[in-house]
N, C-alpha and C. Protein backbone atom coordinates (compact mmCIF):
# COMPACT_ATOMS: atom_id res chain seq x y z
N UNK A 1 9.91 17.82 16.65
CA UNK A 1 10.66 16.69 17.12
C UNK A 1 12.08 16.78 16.54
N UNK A 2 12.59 16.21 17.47
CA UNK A 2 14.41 17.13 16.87
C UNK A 2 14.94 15.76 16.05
N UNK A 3 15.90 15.20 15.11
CA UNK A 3 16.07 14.62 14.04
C UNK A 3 16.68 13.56 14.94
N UNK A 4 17.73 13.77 16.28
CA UNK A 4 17.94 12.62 17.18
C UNK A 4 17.02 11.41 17.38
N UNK A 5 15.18 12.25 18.14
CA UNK A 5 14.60 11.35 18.20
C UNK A 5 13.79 10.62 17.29
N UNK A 6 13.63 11.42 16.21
CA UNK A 6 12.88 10.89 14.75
C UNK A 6 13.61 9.90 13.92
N UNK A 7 14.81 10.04 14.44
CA UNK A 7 16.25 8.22 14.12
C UNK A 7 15.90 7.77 14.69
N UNK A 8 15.82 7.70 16.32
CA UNK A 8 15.23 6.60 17.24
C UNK A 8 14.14 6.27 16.91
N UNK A 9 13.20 6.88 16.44
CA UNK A 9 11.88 6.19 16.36
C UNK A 9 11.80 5.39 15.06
N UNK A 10 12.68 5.94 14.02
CA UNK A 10 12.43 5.14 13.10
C UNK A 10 13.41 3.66 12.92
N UNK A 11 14.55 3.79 13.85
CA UNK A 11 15.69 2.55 14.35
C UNK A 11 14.59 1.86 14.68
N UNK A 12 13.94 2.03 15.82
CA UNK A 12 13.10 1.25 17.08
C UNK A 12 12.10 0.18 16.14
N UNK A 13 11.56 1.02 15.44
CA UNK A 13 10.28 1.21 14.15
C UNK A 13 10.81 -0.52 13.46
N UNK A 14 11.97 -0.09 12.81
CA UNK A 14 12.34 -1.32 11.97
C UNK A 14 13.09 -2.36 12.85
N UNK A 15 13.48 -2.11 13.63
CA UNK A 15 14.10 -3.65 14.84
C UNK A 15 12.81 -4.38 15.05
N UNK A 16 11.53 -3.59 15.31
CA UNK A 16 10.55 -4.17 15.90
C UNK A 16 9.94 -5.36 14.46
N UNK A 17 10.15 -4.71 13.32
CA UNK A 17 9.79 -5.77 12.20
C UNK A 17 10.44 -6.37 12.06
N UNK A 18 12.13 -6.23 12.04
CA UNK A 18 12.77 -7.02 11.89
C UNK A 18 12.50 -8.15 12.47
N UNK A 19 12.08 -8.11 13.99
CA UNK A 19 11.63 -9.29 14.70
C UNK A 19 10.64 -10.02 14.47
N UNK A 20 9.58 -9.51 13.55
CA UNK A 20 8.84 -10.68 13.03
C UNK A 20 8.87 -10.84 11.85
N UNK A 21 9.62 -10.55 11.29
CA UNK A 21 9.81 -11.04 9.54
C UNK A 21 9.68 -12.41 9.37
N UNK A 22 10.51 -13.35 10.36
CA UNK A 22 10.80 -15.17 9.83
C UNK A 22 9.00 -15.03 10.31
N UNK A 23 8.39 -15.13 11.25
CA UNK A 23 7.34 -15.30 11.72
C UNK A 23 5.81 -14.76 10.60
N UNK A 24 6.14 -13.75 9.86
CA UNK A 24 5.41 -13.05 9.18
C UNK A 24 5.08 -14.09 7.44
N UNK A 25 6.60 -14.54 7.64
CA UNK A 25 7.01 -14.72 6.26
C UNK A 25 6.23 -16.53 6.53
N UNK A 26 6.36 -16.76 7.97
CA UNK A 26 5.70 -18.17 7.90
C UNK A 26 4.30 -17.85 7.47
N UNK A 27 3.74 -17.13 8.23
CA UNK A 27 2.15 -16.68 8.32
C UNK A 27 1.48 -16.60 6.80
N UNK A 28 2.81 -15.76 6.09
CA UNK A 28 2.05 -15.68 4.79
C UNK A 28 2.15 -16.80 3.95
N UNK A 29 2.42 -17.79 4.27
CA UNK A 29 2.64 -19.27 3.29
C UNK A 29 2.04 -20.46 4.05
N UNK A 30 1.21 -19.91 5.19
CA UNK A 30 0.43 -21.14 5.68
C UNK A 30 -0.79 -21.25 5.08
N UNK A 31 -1.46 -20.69 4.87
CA UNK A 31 -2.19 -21.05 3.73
C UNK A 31 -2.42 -22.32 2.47
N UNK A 32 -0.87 -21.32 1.32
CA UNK A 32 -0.66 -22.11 0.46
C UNK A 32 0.65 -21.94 -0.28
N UNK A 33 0.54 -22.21 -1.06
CA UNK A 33 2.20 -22.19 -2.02
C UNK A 33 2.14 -20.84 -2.37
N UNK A 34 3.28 -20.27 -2.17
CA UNK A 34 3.81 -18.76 -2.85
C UNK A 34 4.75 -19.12 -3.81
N UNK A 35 4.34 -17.90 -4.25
CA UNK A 35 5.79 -17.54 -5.26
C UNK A 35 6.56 -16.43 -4.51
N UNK A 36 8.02 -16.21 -4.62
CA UNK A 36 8.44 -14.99 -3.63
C UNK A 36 8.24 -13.73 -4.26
N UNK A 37 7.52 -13.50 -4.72
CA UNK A 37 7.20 -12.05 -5.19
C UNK A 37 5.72 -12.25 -4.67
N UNK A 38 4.95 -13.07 -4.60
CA UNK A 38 3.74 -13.18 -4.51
C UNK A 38 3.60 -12.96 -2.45
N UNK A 39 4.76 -13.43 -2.05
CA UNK A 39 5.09 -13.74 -0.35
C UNK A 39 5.37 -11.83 -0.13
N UNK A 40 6.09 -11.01 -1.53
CA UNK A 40 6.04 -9.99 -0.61
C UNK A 40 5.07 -8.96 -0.68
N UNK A 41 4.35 -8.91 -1.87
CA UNK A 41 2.99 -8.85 -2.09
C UNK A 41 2.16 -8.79 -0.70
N UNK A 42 2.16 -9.94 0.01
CA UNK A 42 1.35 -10.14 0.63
C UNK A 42 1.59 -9.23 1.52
N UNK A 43 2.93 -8.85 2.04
CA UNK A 43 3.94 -9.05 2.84
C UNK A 43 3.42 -7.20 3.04
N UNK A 44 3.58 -6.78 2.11
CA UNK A 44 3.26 -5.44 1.74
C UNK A 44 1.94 -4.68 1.70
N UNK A 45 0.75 -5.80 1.68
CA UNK A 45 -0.59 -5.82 1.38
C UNK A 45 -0.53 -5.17 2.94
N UNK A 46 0.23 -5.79 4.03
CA UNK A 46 -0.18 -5.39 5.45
C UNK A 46 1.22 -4.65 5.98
N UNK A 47 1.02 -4.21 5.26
CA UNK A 47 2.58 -2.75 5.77
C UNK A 47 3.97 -3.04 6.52
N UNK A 48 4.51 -4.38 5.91
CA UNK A 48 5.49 -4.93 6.67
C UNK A 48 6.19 -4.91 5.41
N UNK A 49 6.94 -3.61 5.00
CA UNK A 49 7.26 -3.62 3.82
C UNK A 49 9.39 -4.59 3.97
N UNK A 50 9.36 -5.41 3.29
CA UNK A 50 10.26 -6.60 2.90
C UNK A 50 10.71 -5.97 1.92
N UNK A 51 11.82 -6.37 1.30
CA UNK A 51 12.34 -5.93 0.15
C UNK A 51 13.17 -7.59 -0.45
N UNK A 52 13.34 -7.62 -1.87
CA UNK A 52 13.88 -8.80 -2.25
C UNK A 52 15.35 -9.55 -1.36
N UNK A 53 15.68 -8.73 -1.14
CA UNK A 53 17.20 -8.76 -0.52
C UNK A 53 17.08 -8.93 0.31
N UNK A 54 16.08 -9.00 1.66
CA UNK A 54 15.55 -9.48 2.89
C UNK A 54 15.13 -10.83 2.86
N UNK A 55 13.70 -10.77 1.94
CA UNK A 55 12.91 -12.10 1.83
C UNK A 55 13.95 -13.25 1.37
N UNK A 56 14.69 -13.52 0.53
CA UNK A 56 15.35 -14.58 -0.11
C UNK A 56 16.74 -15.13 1.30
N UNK A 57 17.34 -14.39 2.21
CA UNK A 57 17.81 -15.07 3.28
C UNK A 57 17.27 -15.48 4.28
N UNK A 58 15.94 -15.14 4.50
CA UNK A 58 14.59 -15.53 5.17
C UNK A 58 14.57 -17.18 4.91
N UNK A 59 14.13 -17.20 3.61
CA UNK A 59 13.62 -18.36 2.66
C UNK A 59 14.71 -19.69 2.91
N UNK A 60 16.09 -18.80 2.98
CA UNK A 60 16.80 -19.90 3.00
C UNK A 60 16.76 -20.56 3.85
N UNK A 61 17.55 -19.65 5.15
CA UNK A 61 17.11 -19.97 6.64
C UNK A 61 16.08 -20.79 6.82
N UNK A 62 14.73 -20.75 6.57
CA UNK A 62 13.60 -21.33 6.70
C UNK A 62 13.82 -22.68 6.26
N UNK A 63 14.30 -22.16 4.84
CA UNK A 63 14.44 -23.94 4.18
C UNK A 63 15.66 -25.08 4.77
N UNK A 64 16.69 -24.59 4.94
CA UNK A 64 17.54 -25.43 5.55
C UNK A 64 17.21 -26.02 7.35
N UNK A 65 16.34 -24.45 7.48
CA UNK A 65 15.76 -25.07 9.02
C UNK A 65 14.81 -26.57 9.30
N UNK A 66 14.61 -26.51 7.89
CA UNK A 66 13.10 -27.77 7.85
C UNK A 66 11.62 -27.08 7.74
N UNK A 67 11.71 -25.79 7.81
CA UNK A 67 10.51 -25.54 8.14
C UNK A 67 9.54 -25.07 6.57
N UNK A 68 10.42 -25.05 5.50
CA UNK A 68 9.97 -24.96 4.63
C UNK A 68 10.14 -25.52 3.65
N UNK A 69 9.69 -25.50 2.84
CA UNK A 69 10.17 -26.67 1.04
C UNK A 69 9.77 -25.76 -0.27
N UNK A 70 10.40 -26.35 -1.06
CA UNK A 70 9.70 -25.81 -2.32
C UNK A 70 9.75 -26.71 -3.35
N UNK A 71 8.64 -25.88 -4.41
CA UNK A 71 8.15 -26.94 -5.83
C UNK A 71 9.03 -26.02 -6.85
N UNK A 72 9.34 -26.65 -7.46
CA UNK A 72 9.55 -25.73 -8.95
C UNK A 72 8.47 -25.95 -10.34
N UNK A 73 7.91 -24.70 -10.41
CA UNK A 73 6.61 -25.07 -11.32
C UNK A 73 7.22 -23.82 -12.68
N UNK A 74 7.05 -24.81 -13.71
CA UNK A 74 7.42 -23.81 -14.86
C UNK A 74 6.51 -22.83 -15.19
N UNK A 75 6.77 -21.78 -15.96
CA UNK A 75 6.19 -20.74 -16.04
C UNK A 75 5.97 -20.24 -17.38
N UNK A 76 4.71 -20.09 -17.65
CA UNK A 76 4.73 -19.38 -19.13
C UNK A 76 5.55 -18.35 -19.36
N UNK A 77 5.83 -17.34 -18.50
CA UNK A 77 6.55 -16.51 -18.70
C UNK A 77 8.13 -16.47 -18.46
N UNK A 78 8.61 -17.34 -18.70
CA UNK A 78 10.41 -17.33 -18.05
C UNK A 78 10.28 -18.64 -18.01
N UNK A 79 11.82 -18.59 -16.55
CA UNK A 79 12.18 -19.96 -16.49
C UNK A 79 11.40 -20.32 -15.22
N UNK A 80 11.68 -21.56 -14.80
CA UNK A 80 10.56 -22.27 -13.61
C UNK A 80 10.79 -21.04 -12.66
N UNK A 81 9.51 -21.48 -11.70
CA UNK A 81 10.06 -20.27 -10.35
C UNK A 81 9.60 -21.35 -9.02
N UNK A 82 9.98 -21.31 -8.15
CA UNK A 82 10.12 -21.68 -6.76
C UNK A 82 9.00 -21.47 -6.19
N UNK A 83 7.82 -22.00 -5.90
CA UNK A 83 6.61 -21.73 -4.61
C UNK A 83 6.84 -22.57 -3.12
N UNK A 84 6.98 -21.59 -2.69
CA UNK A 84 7.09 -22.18 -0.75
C UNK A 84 5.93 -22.62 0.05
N UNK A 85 6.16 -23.36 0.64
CA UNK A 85 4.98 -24.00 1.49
C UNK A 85 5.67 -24.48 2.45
N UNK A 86 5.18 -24.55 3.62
CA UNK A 86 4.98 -24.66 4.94
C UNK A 86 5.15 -26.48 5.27
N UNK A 87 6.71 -27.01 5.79
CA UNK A 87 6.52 -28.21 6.46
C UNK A 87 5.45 -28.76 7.47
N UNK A 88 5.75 -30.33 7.78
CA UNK A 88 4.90 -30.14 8.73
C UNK A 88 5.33 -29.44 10.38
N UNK A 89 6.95 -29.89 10.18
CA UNK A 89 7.68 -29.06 10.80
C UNK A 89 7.71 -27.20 11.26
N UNK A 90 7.09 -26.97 10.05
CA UNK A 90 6.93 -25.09 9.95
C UNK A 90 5.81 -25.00 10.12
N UNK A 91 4.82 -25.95 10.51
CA UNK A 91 3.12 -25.87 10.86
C UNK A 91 3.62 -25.62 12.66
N UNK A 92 4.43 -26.90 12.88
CA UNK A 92 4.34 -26.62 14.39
C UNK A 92 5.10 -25.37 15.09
N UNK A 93 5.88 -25.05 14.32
CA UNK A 93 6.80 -23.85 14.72
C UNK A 93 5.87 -22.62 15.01
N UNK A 94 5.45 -22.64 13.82
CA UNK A 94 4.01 -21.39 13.35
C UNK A 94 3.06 -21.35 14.74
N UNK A 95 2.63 -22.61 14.90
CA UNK A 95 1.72 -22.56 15.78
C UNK A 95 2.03 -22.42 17.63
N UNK A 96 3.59 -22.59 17.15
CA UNK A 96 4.55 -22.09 18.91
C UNK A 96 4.30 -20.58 19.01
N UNK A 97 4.99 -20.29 18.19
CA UNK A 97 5.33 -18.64 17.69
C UNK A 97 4.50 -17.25 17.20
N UNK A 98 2.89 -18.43 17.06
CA UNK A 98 1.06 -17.21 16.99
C UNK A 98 1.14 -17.70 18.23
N UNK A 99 1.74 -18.40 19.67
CA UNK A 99 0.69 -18.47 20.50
C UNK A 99 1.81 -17.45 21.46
N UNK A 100 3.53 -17.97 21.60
CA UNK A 100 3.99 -16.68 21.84
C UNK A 100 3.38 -15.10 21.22
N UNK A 101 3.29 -15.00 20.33
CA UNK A 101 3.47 -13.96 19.76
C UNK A 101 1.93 -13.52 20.70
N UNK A 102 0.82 -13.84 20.69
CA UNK A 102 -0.43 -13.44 21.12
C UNK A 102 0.28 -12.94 22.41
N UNK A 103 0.51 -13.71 23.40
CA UNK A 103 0.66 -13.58 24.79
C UNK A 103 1.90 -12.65 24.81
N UNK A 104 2.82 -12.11 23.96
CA UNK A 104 3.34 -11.25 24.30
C UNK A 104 2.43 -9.72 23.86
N UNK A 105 1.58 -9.73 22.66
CA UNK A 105 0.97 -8.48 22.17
C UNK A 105 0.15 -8.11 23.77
N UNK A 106 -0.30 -9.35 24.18
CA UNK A 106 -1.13 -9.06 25.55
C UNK A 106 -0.48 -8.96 26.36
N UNK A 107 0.89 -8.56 27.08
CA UNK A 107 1.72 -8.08 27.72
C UNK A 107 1.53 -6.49 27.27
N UNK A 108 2.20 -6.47 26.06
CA UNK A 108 2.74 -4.98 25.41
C UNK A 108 1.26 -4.57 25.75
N UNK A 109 0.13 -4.76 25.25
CA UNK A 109 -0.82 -4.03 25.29
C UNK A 109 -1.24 -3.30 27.13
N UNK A 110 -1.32 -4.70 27.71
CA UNK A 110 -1.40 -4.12 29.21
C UNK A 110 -0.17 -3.48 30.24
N UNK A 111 0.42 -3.05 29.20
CA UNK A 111 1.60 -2.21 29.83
C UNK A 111 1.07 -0.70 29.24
N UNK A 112 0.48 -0.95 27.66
CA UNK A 112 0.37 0.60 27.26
C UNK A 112 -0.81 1.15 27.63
N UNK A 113 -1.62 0.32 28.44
CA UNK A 113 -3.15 1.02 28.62
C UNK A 113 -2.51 1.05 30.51
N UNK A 114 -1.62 0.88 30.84
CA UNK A 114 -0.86 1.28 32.42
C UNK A 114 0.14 2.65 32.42
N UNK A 115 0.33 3.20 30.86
CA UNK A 115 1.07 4.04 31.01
C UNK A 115 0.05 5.69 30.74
């Protein structure tokens, strides 16, 4: 494979995560309260590898959107740290955006079992 298309695939590769990062980053805090190291943890547990410098303009975005909040809980180890949780606002978003998100995977999918 010549190095042209092995850029394209790997450009293509990360636009496509890029596009669900806010969506990913909801998913992993519906649950429960994170910590942001604990959000990329997760984040990473399922190969959507985030890096600090990503996740924290995510967070903001999110938070000024309404869709998220945070606690500050002190820490034995350091100073307080920030856990995120999910508005009720970022419940309904979440639940727009798994039902887009389904009905588009079921597009993509019945396009790739047509090719």
């Amino acid at each position: 494979m010549s190095k042209d298309l092995e850029n394209y695939i790997e450009n293509a590769k990360a636009q496509m995560r890029k596009g669900v990062l806010e969506f990913s980053v909801l998913l992993s805090i519906a649950g429960e309260e994170l910590y942001s190291s604990d959000i990329l943890t997760r984040l990473k547990g399922f190969d959507l590898l985030v890096v600090e410098g990503t996740l924290y303009p995510i967070l903001s975005r999110l938070k000024e959107s309404g869709m998220v909040s945070y606690n500050w809980v002190e820490s034995k180890e350091g100073p307080p740290r920030k856990y995120y949780k999910l508005t009720d606002k970022g419940r309904g978003v979440l639940g727009k955006l798994t039902d887009s998100y389904q009905d588009l995977g079921k597009s993509i999918n019945s396009l790739i079992r047509q090719s």
